[in-house]
C-alpha atoms as a PDB file:
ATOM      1  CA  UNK A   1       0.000   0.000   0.000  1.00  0.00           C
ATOM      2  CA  UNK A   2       0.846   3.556  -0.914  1.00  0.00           C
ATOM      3  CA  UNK A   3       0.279   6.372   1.213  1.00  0.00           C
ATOM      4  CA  UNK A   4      -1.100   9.145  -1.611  1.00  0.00           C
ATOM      5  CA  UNK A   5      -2.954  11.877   0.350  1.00  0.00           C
ATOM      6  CA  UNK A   6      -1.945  13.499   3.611  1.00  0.00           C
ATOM      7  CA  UNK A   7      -5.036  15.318   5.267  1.00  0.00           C
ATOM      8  CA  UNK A   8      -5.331  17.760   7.914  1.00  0.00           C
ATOM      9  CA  UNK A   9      -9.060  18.415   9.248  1.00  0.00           C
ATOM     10  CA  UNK A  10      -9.970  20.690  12.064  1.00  0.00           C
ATOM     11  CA  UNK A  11     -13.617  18.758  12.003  1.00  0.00           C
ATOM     12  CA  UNK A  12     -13.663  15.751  10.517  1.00  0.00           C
ATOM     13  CA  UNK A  13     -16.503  13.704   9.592  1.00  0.00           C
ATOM     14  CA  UNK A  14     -18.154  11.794  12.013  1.00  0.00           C
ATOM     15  CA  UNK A  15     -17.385   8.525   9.665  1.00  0.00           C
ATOM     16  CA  UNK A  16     -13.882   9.176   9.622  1.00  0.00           C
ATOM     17  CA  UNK A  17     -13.642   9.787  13.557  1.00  0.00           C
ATOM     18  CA  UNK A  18     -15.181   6.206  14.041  1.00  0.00           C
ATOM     19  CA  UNK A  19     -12.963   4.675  11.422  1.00  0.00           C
ATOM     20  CA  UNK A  20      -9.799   6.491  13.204  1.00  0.00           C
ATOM     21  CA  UNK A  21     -11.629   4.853  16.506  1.00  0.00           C
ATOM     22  CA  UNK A  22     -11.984   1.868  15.189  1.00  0.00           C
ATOM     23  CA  UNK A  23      -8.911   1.533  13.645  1.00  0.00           C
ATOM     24  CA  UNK A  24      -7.430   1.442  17.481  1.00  0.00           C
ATOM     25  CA  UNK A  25      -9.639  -0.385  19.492  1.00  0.00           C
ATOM     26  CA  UNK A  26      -8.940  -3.239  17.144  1.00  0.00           C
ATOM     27  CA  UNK A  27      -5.230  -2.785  17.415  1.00  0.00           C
ATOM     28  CA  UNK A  28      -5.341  -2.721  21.001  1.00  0.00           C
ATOM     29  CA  UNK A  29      -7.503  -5.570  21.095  1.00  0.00           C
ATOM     30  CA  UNK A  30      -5.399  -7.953  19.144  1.00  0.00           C
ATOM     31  CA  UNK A  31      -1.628  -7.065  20.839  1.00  0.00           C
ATOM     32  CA  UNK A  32      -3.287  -6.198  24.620  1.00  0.00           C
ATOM     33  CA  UNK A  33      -6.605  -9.024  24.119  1.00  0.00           C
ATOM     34  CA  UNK A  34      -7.149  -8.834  28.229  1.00  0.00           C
ATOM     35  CA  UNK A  35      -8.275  -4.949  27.692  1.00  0.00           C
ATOM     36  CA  UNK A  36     -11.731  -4.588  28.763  1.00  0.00           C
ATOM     37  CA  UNK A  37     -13.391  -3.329  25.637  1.00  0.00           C
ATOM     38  CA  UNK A  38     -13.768   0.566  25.838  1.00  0.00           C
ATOM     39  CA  UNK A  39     -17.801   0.102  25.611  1.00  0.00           C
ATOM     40  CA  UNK A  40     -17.533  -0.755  29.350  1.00  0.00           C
ATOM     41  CA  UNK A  41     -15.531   2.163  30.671  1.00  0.00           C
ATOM     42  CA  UNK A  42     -17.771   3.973  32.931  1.00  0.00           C
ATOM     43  CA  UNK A  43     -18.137   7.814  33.192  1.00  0.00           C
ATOM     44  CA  UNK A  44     -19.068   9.088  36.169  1.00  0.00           C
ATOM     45  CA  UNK A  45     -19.711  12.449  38.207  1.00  0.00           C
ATOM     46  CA  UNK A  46     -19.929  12.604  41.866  1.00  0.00           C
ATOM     47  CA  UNK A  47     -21.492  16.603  42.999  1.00  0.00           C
ATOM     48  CA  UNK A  48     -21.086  18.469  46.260  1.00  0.00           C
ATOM     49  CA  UNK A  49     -24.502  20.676  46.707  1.00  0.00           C
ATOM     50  CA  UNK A  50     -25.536  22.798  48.968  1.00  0.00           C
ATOM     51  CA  UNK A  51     -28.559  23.322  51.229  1.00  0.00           C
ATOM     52  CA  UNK A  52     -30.379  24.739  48.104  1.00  0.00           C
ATOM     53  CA  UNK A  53     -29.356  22.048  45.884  1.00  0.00           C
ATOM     54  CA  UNK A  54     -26.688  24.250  44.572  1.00  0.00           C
ATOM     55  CA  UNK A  55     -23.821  22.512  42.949  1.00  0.00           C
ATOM     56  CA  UNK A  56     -20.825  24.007  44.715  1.00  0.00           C
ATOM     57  CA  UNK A  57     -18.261  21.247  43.440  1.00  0.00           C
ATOM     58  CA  UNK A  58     -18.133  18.570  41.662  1.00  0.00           C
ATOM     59  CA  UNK A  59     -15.836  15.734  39.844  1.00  0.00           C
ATOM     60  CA  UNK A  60     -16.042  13.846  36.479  1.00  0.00           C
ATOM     61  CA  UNK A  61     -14.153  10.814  35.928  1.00  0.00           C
ATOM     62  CA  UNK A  62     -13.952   7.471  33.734  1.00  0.00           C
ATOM     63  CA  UNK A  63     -13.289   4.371  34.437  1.00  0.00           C
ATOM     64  CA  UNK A  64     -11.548   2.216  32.062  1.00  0.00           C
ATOM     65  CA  UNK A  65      -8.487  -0.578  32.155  1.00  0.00           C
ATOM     66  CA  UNK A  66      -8.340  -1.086  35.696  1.00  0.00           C
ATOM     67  CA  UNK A  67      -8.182   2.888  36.501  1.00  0.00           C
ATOM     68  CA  UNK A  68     -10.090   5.673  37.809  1.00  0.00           C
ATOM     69  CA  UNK A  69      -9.073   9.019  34.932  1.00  0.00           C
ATOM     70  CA  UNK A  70      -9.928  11.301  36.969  1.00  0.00           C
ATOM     71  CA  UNK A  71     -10.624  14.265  34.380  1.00  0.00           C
ATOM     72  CA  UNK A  72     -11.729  17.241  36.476  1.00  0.00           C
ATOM     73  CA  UNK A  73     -12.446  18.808  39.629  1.00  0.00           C
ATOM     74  CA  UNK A  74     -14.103  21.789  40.735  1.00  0.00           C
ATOM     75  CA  UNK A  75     -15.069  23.918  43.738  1.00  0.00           C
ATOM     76  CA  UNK A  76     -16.920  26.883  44.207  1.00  0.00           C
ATOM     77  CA  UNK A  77     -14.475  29.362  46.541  1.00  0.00           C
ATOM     78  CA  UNK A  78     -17.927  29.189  49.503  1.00  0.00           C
ATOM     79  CA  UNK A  79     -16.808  25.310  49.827  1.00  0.00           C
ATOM     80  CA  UNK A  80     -13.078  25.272  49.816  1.00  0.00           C
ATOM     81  CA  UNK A  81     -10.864  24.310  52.648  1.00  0.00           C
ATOM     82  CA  UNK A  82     -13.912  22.732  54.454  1.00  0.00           C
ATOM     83  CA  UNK A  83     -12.960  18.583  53.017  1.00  0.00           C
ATOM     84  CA  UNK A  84     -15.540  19.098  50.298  1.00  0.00           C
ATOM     85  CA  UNK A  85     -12.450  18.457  47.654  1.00  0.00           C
ATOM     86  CA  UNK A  86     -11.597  15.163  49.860  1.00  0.00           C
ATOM     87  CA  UNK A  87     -14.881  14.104  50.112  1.00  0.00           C
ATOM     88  CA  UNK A  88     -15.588  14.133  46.330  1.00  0.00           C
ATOM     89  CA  UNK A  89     -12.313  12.364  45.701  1.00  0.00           C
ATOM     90  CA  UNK A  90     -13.290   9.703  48.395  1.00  0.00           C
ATOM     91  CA  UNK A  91     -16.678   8.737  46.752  1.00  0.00           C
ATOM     92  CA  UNK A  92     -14.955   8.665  43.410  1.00  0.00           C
ATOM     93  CA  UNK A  93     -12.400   6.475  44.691  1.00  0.00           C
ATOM     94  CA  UNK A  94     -15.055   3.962  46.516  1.00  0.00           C
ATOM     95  CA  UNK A  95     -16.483   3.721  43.474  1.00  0.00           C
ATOM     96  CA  UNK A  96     -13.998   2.655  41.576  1.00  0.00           C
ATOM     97  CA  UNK A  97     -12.586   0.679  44.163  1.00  0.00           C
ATOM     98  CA  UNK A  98     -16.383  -1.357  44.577  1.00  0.00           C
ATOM     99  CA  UNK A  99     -15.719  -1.650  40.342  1.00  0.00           C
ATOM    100  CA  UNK A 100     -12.702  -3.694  40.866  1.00  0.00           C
ATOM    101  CA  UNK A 101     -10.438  -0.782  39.611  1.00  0.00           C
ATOM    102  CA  UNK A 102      -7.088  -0.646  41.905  1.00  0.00           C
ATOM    103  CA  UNK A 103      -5.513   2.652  40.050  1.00  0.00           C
ATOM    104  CA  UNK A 104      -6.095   6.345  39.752  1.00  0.00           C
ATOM    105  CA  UNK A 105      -4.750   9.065  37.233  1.00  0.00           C
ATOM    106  CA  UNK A 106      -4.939  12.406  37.319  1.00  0.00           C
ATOM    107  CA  UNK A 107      -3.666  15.858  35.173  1.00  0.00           C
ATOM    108  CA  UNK A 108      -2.800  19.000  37.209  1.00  0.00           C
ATOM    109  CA  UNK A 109      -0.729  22.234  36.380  1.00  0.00           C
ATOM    110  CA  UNK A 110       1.166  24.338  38.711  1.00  0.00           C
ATOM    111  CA  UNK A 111      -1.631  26.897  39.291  1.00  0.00           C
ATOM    112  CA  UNK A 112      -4.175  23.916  40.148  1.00  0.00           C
ATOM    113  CA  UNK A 113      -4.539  21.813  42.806  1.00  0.00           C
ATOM    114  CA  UNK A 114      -0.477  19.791  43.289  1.00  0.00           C
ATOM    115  CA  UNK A 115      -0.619  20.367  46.580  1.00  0.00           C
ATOM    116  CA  UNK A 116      -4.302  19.141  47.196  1.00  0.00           C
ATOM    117  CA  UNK A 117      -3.563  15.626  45.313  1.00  0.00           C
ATOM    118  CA  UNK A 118      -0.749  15.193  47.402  1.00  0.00           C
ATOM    119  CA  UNK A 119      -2.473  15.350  50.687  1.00  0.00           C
ATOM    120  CA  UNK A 120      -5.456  12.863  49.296  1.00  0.00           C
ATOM    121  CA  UNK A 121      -2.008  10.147  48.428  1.00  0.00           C
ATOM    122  CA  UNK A 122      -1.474  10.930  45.256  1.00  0.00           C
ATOM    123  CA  UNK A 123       1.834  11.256  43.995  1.00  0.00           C
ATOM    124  CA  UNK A 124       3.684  12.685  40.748  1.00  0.00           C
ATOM    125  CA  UNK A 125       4.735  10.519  38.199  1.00  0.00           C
ATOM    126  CA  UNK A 126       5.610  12.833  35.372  1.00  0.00           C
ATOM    127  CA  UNK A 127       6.113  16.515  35.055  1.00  0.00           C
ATOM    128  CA  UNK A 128       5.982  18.126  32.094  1.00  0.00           C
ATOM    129  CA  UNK A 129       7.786  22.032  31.640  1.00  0.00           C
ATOM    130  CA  UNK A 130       6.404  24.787  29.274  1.00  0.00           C
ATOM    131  CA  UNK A 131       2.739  23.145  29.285  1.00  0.00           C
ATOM    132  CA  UNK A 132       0.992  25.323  28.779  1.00  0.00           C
ATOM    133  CA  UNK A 133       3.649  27.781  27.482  1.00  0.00           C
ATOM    134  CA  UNK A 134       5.098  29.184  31.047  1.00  0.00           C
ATOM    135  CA  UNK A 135       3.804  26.829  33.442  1.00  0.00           C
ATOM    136  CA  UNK A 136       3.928  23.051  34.266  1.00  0.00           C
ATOM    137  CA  UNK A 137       1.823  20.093  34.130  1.00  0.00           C
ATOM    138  CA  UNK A 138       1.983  16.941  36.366  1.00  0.00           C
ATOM    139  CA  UNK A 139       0.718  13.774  35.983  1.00  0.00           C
ATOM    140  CA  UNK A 140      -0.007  11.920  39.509  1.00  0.00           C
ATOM    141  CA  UNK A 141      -1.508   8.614  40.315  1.00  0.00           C
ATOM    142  CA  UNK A 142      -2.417   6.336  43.579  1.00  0.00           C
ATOM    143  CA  UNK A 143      -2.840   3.033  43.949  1.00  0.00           C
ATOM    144  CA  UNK A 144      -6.402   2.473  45.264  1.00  0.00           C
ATOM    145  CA  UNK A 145      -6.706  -0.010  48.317  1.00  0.00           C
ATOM    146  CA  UNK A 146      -9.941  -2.277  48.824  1.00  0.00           C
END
C-alpha cells in the first residue's frame, strides 16, 4: 500500500472519527486481548450541593483498564478548605474501588490543585515544563486499596 494523500481536518466527519476509533480499538484488542473493551468504561460524576441544591463542586471521571481518569475537579471558593475536595475524591475512589479498579490518574498544572492531590495520596509521576507555554503540568496517580 501507498500512502497518496496526507489530510489535515480541524472537524472531521463523524465517519472518519469512528474509522480512526476503530482503527485502534482493534489494534489494542489484538496485541493487549485482556483490555476490557472501551464500551464498558464507565463515566461518572460525583457533585457536592448545597442546602439549596446548589452545585458548589463537583468531579467527572472514567473508568476504564483497571483505573479511575480522573478528568476534572471543581469547587466553588464558599466550599473550599472545608474537606468538600476530599470528600468528592473519596466517593470517586469507593467507586472505583467497589468496580474492581485498583488505580487512579490524574492531570494538574502548577496553578491547580499539586498540593491538594498530594495530601489525598497521590503522587507525581511525570512533570511536564512549558505546558501550557510558562507553566507546568503533572501527571499523579495512587494506587487504590480495597
Amino acid at each position: 500500500m501507498k500512502v497518496v494523500d496526507i489530510e489535515l481536518t480541524t472537524s472531521p466527519s463523524a465517519e472518519d472519527a469512528e474509522t480512526l476509533s476503530q482503527g485502534l480499538i482493534g489494534f489494542n484488542r489484538q496485541t493487549a486481548s485482556n483490555l476490557e473493551p472501551v464500551e464498558a468504561a464507565m463515566p461518572l460524576s460525583v457533585f457536592a450541593r448545597d442546602d439549596d441544591g446548589e452545585i458548589v463542586g463537583g468531579l467527572r471521571a472514567v473508568c476504564f483498564w483497571n483505573t479511575l481518569h480522573i478528568e476534572a475537579l471543581w469547587l466553588a471558593e464558599e466550599a473550599r478548605g472545608k474537606g468538600t475536595g476530599s470528600a468528592l475524591v473519596a466517593r470517586a475512589e469507593q467507586f472505583a474501588i467497589d468496580q474492581g479498579f485498583d488505580l487512579a490518574l490524574l492531570e494538574t498544572t502548577d496553578w491547580q490543585a499539586r498540593p491538594f492531590w498530594e495530601k489525598q495520596g497521590y503522587a507525581v509521576v511525570a512533570a511536564i515544563p512549558e505546558y501550557p507555554r510558562g507553566h507546568e503540568m503533572y501527571i499523579l496517580t495512587k494506587r487504590l486499596v480495597a
